[in-house]
C-alpha atoms as a PDB file:
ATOM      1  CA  UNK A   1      11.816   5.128  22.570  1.00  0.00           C
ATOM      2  CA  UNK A   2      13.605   1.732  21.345  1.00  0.00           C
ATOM      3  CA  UNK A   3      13.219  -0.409  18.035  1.00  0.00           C
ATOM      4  CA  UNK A   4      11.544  -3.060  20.238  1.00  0.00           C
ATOM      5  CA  UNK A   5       9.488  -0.454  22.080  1.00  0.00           C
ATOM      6  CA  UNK A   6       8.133   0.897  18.732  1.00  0.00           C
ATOM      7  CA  UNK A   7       7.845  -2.735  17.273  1.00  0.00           C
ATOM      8  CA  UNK A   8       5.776  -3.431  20.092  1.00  0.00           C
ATOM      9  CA  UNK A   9       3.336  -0.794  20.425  1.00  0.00           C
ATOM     10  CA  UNK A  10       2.527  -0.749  16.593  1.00  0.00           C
ATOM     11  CA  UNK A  11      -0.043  -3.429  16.887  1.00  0.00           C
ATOM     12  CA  UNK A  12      -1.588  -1.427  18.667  1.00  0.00           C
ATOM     13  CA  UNK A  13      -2.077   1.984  17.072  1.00  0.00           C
ATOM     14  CA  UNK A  14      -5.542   2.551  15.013  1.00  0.00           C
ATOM     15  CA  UNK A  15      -5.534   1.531  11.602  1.00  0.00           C
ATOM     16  CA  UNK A  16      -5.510   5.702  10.719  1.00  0.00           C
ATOM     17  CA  UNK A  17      -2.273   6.120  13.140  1.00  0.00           C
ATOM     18  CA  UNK A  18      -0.446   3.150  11.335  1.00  0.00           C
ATOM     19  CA  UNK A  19      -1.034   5.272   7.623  1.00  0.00           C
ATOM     20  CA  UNK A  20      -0.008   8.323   9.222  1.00  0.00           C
ATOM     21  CA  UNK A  21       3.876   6.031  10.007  1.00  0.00           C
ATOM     22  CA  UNK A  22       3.606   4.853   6.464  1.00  0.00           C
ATOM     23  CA  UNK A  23       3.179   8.114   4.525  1.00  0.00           C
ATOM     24  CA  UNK A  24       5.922   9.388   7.137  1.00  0.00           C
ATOM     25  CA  UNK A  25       7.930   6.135   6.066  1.00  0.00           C
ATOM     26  CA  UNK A  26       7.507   6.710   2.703  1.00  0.00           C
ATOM     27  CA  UNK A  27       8.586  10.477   2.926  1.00  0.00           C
ATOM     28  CA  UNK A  28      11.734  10.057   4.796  1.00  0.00           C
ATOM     29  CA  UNK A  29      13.229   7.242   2.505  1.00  0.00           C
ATOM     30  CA  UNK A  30      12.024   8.353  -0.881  1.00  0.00           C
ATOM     31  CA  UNK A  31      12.065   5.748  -3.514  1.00  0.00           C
ATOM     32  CA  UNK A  32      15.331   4.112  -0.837  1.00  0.00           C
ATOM     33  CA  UNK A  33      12.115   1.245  -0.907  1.00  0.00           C
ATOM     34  CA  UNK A  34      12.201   0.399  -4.479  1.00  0.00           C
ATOM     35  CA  UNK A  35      14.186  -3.052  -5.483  1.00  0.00           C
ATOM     36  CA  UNK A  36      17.592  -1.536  -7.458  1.00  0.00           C
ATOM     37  CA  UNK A  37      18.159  -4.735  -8.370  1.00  0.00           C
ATOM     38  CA  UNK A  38      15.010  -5.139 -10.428  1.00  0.00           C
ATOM     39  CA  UNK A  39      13.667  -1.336 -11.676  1.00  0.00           C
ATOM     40  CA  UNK A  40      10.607  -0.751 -13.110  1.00  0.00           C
ATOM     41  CA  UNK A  41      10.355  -0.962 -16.487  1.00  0.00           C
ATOM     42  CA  UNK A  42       8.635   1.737 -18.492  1.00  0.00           C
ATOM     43  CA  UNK A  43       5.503   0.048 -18.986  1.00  0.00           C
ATOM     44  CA  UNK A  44       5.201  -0.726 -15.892  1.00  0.00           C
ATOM     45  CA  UNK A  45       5.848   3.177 -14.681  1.00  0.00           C
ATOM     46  CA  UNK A  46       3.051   3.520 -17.539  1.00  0.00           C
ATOM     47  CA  UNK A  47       0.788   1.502 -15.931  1.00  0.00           C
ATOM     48  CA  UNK A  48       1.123   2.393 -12.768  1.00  0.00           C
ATOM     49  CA  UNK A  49       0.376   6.312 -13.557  1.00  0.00           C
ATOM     50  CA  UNK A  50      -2.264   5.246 -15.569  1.00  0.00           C
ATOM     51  CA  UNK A  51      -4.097   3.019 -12.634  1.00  0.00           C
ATOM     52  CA  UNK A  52      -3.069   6.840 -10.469  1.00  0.00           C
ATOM     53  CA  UNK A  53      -4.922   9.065 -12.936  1.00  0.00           C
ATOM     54  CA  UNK A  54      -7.623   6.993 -12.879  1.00  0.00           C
ATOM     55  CA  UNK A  55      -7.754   6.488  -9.065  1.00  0.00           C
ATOM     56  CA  UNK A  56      -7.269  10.107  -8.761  1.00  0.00           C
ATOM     57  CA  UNK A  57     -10.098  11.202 -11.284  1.00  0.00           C
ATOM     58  CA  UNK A  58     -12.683   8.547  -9.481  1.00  0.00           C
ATOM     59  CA  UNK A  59     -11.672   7.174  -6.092  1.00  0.00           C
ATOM     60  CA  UNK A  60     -14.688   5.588  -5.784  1.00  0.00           C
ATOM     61  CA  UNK A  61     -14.571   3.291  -8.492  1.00  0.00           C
ATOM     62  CA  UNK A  62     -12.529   0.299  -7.516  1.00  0.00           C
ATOM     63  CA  UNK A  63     -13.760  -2.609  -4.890  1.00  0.00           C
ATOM     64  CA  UNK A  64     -13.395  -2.314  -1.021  1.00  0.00           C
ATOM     65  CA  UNK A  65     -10.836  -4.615   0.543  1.00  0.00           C
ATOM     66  CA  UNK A  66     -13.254  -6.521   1.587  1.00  0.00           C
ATOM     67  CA  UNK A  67     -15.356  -7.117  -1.422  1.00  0.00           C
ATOM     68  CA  UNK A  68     -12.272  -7.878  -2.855  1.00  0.00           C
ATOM     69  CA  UNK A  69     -11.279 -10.218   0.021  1.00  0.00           C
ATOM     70  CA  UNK A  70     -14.669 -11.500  -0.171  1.00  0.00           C
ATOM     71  CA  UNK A  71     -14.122 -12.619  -3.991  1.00  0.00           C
ATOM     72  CA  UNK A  72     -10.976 -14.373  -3.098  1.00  0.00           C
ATOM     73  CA  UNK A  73     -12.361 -16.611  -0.584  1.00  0.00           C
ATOM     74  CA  UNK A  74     -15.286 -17.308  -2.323  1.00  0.00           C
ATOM     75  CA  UNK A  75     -12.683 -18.495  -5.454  1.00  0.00           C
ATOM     76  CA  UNK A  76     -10.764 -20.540  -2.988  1.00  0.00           C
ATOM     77  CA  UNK A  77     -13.888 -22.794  -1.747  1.00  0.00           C
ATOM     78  CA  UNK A  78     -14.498 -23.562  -4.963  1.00  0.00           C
END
């Protein structure tokens, strides 16, 4: 299968098969994604494993996408 072939047909994979390339994505190039240019600091590595634990001890407790979503557009007809 081409570039163009998969470019095409990934609009039209389920929102469940287009994680599944992501986590694949993110497997076979590492941390290649991250800028080099601009690290992250260490209190932003902080953060970011502290927002993890969190996540991790209580998935749950954040807002769907789209309460979230809903929040922003309500903001923006303001």
């Amino acid at each position: 299968m081409s570039k163009t072939e998969i470019l095409t047909e990934l609009p039209r994979l389920t929102p469940s098969e287009r994680d599944e390339i992501r986590l694949k994505l993110a497997e076979i190039d590492g941390e290649k994604w991250l800028d080099a240019d601009e690290p992250l600091t260490d209190a932003e590595k902080a953060l970011l494993d502290t927002r993890l634990a969190a996540y991790e001890k209580d998935p749950d407790a954040g807002s769907s996408w789209d309460e979230v979503e809903a929040r922003i557009r309500v903001r923006l007809k303001r």
